[in-house]
Protein backbone atom coordinates (compact mmCIF):
# COMPACT_ATOMS: atom_id res chain seq x y z
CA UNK A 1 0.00 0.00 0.00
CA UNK A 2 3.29 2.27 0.54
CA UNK A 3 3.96 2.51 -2.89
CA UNK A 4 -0.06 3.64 -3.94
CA UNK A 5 0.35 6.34 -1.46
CA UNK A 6 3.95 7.75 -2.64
CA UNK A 7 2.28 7.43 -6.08
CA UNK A 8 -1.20 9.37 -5.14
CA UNK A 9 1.09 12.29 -2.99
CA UNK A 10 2.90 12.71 -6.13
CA UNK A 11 -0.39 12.95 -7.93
CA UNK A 12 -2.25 14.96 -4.89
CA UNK A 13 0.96 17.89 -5.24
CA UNK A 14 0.45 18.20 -9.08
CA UNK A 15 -3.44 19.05 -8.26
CA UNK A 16 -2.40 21.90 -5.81
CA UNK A 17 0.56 23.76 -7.26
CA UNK A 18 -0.25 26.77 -9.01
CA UNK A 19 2.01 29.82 -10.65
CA UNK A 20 0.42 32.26 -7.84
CA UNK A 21 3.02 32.87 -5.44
CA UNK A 22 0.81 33.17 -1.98
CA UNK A 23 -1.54 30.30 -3.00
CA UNK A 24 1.82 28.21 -4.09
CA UNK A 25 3.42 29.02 -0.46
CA UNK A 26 -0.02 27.96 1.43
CA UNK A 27 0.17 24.73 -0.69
CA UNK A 28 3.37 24.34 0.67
CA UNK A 29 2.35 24.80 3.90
CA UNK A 30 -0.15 22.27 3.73
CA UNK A 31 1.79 19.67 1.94
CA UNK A 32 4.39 19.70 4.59
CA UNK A 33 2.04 19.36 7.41
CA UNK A 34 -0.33 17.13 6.18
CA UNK A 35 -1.99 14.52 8.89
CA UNK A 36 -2.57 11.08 8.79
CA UNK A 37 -3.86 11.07 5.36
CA UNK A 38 -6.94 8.46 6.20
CA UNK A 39 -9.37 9.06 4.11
CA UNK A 40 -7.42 9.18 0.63
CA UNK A 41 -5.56 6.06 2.31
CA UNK A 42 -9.20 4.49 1.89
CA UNK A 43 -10.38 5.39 -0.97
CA UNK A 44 -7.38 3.21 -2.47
CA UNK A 45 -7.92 0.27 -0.27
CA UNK A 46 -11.50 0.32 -1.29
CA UNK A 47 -10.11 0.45 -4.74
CA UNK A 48 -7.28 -2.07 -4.24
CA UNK A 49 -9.96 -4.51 -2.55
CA UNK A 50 -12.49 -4.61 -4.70
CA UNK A 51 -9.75 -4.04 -8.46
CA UNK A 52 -6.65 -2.14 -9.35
CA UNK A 53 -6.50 1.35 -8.38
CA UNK A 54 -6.05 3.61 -11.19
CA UNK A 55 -6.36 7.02 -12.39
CA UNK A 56 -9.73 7.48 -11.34
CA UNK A 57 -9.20 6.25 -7.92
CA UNK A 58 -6.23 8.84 -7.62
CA UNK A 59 -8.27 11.21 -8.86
CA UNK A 60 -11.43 10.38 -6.42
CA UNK A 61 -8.72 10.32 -3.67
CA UNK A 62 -7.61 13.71 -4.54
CA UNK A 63 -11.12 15.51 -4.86
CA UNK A 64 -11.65 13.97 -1.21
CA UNK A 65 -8.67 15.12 0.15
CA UNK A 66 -8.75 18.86 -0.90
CA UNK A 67 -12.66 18.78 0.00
CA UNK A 68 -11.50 17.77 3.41
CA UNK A 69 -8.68 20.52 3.76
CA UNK A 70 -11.09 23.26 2.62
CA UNK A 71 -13.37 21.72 5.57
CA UNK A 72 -10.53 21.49 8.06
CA UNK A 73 -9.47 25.27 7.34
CA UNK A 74 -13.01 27.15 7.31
CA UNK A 75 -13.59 25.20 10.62
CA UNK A 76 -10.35 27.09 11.63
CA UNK A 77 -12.06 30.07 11.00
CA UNK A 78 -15.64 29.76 12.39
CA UNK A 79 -13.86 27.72 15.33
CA UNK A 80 -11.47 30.86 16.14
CA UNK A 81 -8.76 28.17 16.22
CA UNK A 82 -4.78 29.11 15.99
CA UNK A 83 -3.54 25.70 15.96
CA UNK A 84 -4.07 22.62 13.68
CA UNK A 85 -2.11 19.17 14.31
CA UNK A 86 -0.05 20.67 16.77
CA UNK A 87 1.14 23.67 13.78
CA UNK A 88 -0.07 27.13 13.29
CA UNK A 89 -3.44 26.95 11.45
CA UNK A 90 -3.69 28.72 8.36
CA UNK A 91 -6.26 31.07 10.07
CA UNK A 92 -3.30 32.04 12.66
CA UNK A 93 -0.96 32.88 9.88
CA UNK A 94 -3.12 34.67 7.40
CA UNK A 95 -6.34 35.42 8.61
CA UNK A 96 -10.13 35.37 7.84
CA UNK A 97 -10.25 36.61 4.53
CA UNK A 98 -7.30 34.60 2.90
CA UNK A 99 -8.45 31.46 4.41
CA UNK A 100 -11.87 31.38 3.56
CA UNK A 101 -10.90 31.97 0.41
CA UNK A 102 -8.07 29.42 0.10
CA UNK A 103 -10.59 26.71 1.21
CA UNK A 104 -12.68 28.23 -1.95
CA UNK A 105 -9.78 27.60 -4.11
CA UNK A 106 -9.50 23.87 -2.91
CA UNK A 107 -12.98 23.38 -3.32
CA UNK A 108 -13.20 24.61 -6.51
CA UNK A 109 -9.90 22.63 -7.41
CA UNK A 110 -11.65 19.20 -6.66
CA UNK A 111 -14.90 20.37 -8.45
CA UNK A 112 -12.87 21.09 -11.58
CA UNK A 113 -10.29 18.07 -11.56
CA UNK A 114 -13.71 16.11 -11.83
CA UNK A 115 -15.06 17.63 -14.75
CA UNK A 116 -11.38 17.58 -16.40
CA UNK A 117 -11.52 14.14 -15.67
CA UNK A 118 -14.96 13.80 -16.37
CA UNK A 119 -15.62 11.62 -12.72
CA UNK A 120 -19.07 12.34 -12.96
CA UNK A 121 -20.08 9.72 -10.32
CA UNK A 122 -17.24 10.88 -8.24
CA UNK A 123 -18.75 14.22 -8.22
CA UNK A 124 -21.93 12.95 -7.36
CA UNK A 125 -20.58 11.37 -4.25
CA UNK A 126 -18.80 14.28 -2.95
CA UNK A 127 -21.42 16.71 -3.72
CA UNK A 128 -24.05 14.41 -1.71
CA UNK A 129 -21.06 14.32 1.21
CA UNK A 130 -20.69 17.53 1.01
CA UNK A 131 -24.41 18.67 1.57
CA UNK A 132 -24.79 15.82 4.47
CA UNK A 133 -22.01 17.55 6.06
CA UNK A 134 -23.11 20.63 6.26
CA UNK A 135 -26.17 20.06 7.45
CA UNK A 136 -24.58 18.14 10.39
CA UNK A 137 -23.17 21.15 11.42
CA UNK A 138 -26.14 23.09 10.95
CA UNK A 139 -28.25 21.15 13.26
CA UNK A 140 -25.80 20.49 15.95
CA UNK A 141 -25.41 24.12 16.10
CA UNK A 142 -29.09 24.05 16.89
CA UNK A 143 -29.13 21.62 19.14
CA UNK A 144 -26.43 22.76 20.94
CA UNK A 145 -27.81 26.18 21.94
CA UNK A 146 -31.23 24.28 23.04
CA UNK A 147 -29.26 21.86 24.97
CA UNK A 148 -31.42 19.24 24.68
CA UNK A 149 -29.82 16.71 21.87
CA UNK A 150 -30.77 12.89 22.04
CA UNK A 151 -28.65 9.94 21.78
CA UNK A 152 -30.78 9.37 18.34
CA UNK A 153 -30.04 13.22 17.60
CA UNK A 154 -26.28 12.86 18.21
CA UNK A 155 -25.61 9.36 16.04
CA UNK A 156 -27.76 11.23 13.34
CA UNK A 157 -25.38 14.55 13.54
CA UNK A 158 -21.97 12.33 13.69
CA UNK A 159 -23.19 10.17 11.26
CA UNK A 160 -23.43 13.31 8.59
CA UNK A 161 -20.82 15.08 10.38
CA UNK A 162 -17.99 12.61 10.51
CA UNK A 163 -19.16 9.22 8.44
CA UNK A 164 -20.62 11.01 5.43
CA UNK A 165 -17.18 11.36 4.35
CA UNK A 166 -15.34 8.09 5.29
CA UNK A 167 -18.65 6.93 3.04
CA UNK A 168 -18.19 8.67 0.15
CA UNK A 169 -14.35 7.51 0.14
CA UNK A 170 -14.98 3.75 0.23
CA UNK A 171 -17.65 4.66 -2.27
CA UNK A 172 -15.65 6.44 -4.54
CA UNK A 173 -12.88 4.25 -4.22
CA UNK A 174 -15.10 1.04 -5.30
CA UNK A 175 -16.82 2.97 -7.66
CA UNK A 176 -13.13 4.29 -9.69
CA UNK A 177 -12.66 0.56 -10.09
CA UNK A 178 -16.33 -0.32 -11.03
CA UNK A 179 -16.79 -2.92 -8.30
CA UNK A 180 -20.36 -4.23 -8.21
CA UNK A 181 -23.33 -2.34 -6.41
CA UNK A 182 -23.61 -5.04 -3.76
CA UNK A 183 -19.92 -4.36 -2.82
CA UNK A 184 -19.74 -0.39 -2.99
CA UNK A 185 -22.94 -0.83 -0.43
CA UNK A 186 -20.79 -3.32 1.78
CA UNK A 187 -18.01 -0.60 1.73
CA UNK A 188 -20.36 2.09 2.56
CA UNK A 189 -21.57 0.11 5.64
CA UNK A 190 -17.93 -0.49 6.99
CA UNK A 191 -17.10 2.93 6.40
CA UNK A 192 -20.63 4.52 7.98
CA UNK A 193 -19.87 1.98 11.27
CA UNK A 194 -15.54 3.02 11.64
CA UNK A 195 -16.80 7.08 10.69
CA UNK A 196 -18.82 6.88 13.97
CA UNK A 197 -16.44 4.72 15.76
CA UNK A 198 -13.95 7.50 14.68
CA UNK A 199 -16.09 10.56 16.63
CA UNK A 200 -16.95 8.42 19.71
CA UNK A 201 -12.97 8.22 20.05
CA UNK A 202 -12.66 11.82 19.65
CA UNK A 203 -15.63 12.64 21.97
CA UNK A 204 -13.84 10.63 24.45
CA UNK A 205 -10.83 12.49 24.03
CA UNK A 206 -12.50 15.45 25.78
CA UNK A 207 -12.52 13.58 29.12
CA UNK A 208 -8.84 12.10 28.67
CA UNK A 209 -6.14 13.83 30.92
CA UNK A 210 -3.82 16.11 29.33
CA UNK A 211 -0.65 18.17 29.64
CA UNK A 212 1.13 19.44 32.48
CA UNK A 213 -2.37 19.87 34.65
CA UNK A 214 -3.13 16.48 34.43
CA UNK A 215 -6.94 17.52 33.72
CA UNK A 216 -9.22 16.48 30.70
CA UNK A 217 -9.19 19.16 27.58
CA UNK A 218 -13.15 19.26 28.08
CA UNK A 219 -13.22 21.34 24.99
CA UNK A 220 -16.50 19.82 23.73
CA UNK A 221 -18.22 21.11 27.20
CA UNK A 222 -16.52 24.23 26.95
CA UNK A 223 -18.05 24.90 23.57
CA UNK A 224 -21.37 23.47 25.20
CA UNK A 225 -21.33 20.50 22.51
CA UNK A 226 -23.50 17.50 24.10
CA UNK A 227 -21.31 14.18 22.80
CA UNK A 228 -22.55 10.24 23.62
CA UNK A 229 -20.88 10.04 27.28
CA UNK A 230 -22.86 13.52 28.75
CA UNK A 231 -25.97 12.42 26.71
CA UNK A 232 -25.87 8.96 28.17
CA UNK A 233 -24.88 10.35 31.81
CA UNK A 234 -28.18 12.96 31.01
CA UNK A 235 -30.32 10.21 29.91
CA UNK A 236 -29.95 7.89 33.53
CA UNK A 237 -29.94 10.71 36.17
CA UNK A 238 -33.43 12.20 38.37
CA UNK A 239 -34.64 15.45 36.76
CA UNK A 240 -33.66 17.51 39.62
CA UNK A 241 -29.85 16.09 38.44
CA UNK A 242 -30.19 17.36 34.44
CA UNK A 243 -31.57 20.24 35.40
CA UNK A 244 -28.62 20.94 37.97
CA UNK A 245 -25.87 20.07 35.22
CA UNK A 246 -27.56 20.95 32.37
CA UNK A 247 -27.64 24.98 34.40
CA UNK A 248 -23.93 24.38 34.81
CA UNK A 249 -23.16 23.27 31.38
CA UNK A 250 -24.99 26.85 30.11
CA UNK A 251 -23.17 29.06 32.26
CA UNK A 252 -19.92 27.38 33.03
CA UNK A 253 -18.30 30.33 31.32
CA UNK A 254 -15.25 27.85 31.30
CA UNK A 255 -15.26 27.83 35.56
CA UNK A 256 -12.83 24.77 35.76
CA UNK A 257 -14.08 23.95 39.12
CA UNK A 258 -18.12 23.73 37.27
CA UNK A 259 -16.28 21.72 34.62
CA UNK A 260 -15.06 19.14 37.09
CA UNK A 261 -17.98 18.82 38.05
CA UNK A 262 -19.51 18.17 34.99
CA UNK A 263 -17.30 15.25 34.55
CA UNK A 264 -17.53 14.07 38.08
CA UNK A 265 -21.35 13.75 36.80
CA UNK A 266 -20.51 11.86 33.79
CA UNK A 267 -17.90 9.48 35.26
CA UNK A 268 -20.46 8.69 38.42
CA UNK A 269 -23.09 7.87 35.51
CA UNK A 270 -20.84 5.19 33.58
CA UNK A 271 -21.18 7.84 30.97
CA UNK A 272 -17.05 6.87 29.62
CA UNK A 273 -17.84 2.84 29.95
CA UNK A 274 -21.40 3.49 27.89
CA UNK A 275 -19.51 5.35 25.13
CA UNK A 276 -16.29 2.91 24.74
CA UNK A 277 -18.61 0.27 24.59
CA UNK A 278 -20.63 1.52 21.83
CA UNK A 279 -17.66 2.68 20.05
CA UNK A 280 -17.02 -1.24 20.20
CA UNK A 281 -19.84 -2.37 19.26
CA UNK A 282 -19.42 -0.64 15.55
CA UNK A 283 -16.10 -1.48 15.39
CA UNK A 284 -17.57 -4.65 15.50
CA UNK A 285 -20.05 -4.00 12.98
CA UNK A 286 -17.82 -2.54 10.09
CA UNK A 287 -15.81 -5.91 10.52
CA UNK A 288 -18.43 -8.16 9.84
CA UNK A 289 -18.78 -6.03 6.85
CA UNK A 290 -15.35 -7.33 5.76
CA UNK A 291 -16.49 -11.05 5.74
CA UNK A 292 -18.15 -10.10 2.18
CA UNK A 293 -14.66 -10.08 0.50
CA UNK A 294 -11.67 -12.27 0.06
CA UNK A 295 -8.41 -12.12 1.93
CA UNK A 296 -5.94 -10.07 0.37
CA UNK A 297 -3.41 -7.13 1.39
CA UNK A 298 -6.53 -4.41 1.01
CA UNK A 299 -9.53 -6.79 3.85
CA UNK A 300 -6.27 -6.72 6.36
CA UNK A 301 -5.44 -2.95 5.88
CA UNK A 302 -9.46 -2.36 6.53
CA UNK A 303 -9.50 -4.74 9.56
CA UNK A 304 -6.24 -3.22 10.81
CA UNK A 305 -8.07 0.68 10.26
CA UNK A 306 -10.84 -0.03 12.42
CA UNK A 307 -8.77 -1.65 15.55
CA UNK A 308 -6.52 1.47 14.94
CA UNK A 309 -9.81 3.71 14.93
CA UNK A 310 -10.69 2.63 18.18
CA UNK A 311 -7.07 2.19 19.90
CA UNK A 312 -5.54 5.66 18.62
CA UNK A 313 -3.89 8.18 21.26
CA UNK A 314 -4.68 11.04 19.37
């Protein structure tokens, strides 16, 4: 698989280099600080599963990967955040205007290497991602002001949020290699079940210690985001109880000592235990989803993804 993704960088930094000098040095900047790279990493095990990956699935790959680094840097921007994968942000070096419109560019890059390439049903798939997406954010916005999000609420917003586009890359990848219909919808189950596996693990994150203080990040209830173990914990206690926390979680102004409590509340409720084990449980899920293809170098890359989804630090 090394040697697909040395071949599909090489392919990924001909789609961003341009003869402007600013846009040229914020390609740069991205190249070099690039992340784990899991979503074009499978969209070319979907393809390598299923066929041979080929132009089209370097292409798919590539669309995916600049639509996710427009994401990544308007979030940035509406998130007020200076830091990104433990660099500066592109929002901390250049500001609004420039990054907003930099995440335009990519956007626009991926919707015209499609039609150069003519990857109409590429397109399709991205576009529908892209719509899901935002309307994930949308509606958690909403529910988070009203405080009042359901468990069914949350898997629906993490599910457009955070799955929609691990979807559309197994999708895309099986498509660039015209597997058959039955296996692109296997794919897209694996990938919906390790997307949400993916943002339990991140939502647990939050109540992880960290740094020098030794104290969970509790970012999520700083920014007054309701994730599966403070649902759960919500869900199980007297009404006198989510009224009390639910007052604290509105006004805790980012009081560390109303924070603690918070996850004093959460812990007491098995609200940590409930979430790991549901993260499990579609771990468990997108494996059996595996059991619909041969062996080969591409099923054991998949089955090792999802064990890494749930065991990763970071």
């Amino acid at each position: 698989m090394s040697r697909e993704m040395k071949d599909f960088e090489k392919f990924f930094r001909s789609t961003v280099r341009t003869e402007i000098p600013l846009l040229d040095q914020i390609a740069n900047h991205i190249l070099r600080r690039k992340g784990k790279q899991l979503r074009p990493m499978l969209v070319l095990l979907s393809a390598k599963l299923t066929g041979e990956p080929n132009k089209s699935t370097f292409t798919a790959a590539a669309m995916i990967e600049l639509l996710h680094t427009a994401t990544l840097i308007h979030d940035d921007v509406v998130d007020d955040s200076y830091e990104r994968r433990g660099f500066f942000s592109i929002y901390a070096i250049w500001k609004t205007k420039i990054s907003v419109l930099v995440g335009d560019y990519l956007l626009s890059r991926g919707l015209l290497l499609a039609v150069e390439n003519k990857e109409y049903r590429v397109l399709e798939i991205i576009s529908q991602a892209v719509k899901e997406m935002s309307e994930g954010e949308l509606y958690q916005i909403k529910k988070s002001r009203k405080l009042d999000i359901t468990e069914s609420e949350y898997f629906e917003i993490i599910r457009k949020k955070t799955a929609t586009l691990m979807i559309a890359c197994t999708a895309a990848g099986a498509s660039s290699v015209n597997a058959p219909d039955e296996q692109v919808e296997m794919l897209r189950q694996y990938s919906a079940h390790a997307g949400i596996a993916f943002q339990i693990k991140d939502d647990l994150f939050d109540y992880q210690k960290k740094g020098i203080t030794g104290k969970p990040a509790a970012n999520d209830i700083k920014e007054k985001k309701l994730t599966l173990p403070l649902i759960h914990a919500l869900s199980i206690a007297s009404r006198k109880e989510k009224r009390e926390i639910i007052t604290l979680i509105r006004n805790n102004r980012n009081n560390s000592q109303k924070i603690d409590k918070i996850i004093d509340f959460v812990v007491k409720k098995n609200g940590i235990e409930y979430a790991t084990a549901v993260m499990e449980e579609h771990k468990v899920k997108a494996l059996e989803c595996l059991n619909h293809f041969p062996d080969n170098e591409a099923k054991k890359s998949l089955t090792d993804l999802a064990f890494y989804i749930t065991e990763r630090k970071k």
